[in-house]
N, C-alpha and C. Protein backbone atom coordinates (compact mmCIF):
# COMPACT_ATOMS: atom_id res chain seq x y z
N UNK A 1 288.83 144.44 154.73
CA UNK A 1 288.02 145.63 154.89
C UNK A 1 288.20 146.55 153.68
N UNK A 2 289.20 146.87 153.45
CA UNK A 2 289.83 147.83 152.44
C UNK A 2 289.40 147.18 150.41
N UNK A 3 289.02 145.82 150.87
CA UNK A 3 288.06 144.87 149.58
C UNK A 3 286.78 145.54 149.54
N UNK A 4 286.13 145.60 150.78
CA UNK A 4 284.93 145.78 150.67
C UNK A 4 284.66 147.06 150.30
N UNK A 5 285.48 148.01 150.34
CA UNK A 5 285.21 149.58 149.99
C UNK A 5 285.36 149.73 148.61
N UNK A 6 286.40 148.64 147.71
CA UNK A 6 286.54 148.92 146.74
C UNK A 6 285.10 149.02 145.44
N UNK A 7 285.54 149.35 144.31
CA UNK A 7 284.49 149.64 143.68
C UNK A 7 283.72 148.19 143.43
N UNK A 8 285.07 147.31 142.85
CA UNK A 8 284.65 145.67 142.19
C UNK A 8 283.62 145.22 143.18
N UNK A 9 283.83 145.45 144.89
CA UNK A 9 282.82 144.46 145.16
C UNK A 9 281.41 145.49 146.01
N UNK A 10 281.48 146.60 145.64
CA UNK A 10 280.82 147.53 146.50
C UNK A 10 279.27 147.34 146.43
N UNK A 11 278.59 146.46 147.26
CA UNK A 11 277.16 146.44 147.15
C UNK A 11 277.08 144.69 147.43
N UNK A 12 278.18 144.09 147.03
CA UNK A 12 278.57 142.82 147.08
C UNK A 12 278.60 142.19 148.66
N UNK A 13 279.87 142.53 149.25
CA UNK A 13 280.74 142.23 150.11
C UNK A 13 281.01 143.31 151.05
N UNK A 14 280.08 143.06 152.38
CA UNK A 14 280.31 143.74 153.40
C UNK A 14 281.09 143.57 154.66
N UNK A 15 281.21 144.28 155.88
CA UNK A 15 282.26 144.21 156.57
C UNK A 15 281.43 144.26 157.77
N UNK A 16 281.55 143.70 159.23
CA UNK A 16 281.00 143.81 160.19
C UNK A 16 282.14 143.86 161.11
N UNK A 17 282.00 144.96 162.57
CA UNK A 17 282.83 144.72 163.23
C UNK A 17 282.06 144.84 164.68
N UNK A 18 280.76 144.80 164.44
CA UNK A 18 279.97 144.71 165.42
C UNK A 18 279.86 142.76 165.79
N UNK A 19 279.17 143.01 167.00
CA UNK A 19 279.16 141.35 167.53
C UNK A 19 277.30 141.28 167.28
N UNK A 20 277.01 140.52 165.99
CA UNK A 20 275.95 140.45 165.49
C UNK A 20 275.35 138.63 165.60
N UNK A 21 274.52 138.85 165.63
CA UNK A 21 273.82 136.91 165.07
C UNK A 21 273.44 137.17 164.01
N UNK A 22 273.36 136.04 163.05
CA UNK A 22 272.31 135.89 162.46
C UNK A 22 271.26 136.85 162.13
N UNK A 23 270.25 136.66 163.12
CA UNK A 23 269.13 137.41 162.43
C UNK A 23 269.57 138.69 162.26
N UNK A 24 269.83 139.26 162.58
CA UNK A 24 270.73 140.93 162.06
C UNK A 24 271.08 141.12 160.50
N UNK A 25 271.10 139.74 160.11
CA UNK A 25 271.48 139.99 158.38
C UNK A 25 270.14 139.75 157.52
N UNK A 26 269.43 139.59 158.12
CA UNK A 26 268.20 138.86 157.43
C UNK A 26 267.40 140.03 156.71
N UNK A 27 267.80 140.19 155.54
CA UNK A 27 266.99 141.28 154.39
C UNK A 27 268.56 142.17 154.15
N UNK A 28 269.29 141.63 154.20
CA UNK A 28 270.41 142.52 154.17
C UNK A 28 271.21 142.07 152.67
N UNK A 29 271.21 142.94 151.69
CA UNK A 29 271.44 143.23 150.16
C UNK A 29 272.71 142.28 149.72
N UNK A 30 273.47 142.11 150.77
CA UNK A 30 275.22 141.96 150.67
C UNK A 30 275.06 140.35 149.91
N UNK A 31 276.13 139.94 149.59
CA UNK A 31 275.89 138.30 148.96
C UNK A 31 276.75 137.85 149.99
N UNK A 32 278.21 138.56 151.16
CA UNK A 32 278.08 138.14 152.02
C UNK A 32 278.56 139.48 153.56
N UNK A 33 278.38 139.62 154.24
CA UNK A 33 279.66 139.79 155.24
C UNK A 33 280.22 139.45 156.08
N UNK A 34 281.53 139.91 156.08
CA UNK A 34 282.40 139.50 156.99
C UNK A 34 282.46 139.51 158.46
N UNK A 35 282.71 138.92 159.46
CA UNK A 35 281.92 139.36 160.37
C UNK A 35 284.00 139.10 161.18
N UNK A 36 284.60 140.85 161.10
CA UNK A 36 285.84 140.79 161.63
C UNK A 36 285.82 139.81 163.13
N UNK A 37 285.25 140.42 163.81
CA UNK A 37 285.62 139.90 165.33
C UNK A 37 286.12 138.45 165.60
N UNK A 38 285.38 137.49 164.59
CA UNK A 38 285.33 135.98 164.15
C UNK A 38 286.14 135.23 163.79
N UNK A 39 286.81 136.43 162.70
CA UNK A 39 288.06 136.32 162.10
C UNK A 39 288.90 136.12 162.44
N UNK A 40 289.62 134.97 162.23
CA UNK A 40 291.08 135.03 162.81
C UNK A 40 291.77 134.11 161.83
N UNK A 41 293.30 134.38 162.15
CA UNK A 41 294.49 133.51 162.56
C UNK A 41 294.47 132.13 162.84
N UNK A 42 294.11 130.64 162.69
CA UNK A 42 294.28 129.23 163.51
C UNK A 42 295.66 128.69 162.91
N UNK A 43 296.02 128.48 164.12
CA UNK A 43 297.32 127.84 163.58
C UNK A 43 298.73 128.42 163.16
N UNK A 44 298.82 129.70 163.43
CA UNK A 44 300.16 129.89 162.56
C UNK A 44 299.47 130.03 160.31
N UNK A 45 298.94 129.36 160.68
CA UNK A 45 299.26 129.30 159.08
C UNK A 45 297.95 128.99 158.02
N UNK A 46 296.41 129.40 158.90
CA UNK A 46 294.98 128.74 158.19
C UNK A 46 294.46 130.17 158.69
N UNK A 47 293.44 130.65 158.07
CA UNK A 47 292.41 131.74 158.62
C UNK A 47 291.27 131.22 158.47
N UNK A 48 290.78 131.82 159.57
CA UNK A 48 289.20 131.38 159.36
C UNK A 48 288.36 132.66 159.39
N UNK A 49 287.60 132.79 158.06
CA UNK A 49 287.00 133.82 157.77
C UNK A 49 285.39 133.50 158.17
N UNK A 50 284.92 133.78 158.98
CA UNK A 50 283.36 133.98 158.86
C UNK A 50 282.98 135.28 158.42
N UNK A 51 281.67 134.83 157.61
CA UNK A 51 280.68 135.27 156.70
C UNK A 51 279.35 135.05 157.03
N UNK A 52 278.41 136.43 156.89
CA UNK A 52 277.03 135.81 157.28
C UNK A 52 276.27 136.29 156.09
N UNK A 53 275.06 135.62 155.89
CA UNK A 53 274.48 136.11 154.26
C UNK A 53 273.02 136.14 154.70
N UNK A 54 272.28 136.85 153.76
CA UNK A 54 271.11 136.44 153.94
C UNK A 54 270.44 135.29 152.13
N UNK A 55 270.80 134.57 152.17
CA UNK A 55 270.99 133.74 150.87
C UNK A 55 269.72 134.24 150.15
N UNK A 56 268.59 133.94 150.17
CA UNK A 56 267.73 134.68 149.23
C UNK A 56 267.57 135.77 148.96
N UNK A 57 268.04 136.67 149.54
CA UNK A 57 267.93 138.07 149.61
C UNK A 57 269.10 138.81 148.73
N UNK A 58 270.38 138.29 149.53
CA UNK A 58 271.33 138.55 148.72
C UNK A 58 271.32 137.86 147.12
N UNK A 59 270.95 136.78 147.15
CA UNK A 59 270.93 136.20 145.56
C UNK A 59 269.63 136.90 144.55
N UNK A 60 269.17 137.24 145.29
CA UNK A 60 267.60 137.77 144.48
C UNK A 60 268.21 139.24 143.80
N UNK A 61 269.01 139.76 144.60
CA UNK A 61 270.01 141.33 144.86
C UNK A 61 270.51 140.82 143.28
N UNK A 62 271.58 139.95 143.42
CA UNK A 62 272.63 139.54 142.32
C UNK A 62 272.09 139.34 141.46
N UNK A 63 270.80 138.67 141.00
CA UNK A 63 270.22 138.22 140.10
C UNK A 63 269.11 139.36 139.41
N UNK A 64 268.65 140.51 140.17
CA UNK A 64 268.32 141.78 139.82
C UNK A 64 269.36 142.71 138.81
N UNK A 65 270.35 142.62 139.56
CA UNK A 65 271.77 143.05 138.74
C UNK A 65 272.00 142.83 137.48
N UNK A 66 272.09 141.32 137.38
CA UNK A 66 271.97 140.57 136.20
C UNK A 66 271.23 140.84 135.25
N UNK A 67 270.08 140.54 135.58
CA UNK A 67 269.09 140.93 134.44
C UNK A 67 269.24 142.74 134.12
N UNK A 68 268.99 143.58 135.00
CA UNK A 68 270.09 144.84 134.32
C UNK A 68 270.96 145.15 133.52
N UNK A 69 271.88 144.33 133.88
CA UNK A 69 272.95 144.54 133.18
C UNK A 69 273.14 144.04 131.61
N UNK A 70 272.25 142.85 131.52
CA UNK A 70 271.72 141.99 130.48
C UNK A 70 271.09 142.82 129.51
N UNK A 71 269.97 143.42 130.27
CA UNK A 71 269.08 144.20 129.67
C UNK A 71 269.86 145.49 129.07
N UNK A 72 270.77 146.39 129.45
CA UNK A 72 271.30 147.30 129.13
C UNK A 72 272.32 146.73 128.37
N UNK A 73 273.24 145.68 128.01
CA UNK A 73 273.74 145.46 126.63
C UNK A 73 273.02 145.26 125.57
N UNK A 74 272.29 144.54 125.64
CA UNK A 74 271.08 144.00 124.69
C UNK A 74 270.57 145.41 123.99
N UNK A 75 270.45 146.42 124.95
CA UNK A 75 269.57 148.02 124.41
C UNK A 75 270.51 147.83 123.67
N UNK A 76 271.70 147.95 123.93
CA UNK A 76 273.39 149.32 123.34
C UNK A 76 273.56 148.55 121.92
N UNK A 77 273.17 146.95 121.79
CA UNK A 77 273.56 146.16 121.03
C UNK A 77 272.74 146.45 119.66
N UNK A 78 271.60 147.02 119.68
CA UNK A 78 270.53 147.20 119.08
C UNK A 78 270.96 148.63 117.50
């Protein structure tokens, strides 16, 4: 939780602690979130992290970024 607030992944990597499906993420910016309740402990010694994404949406997000960010060195470089 305390990842997802940080700056590195802020817009990235979200946190759910609601009991959601699926469609609930669908147009949702994140590349993924976490979905706590899901989360656990197996075994003593494995976690199992679920994650829900909306894959085109979120990658279209990341890939907007990109070209931004691209674009604004390229200016500074000039």
């Amino acid at each position: 939780k305390k990842a997802a607030q940080s700056n590195f992944y802020q817009g990235i990597l979200g946190v759910s602690e609601e009991p959601l499906v699926s469609r609930d993420f669908i147009g949702n910016s994140y590349s993924g979130i976490v979905d706590l309740p899901l989360t656990k402990v197996v075994g003593g010694n494995l976690i199992k992290v679920m994650v829900w994404y909306d894959n085109e949406w979120g990658y279209s997000n990341r890939l907007v970024e990109l070209v931004a960010d691209v674009a604004y060195y390229l200016k500074k470089s000039e």
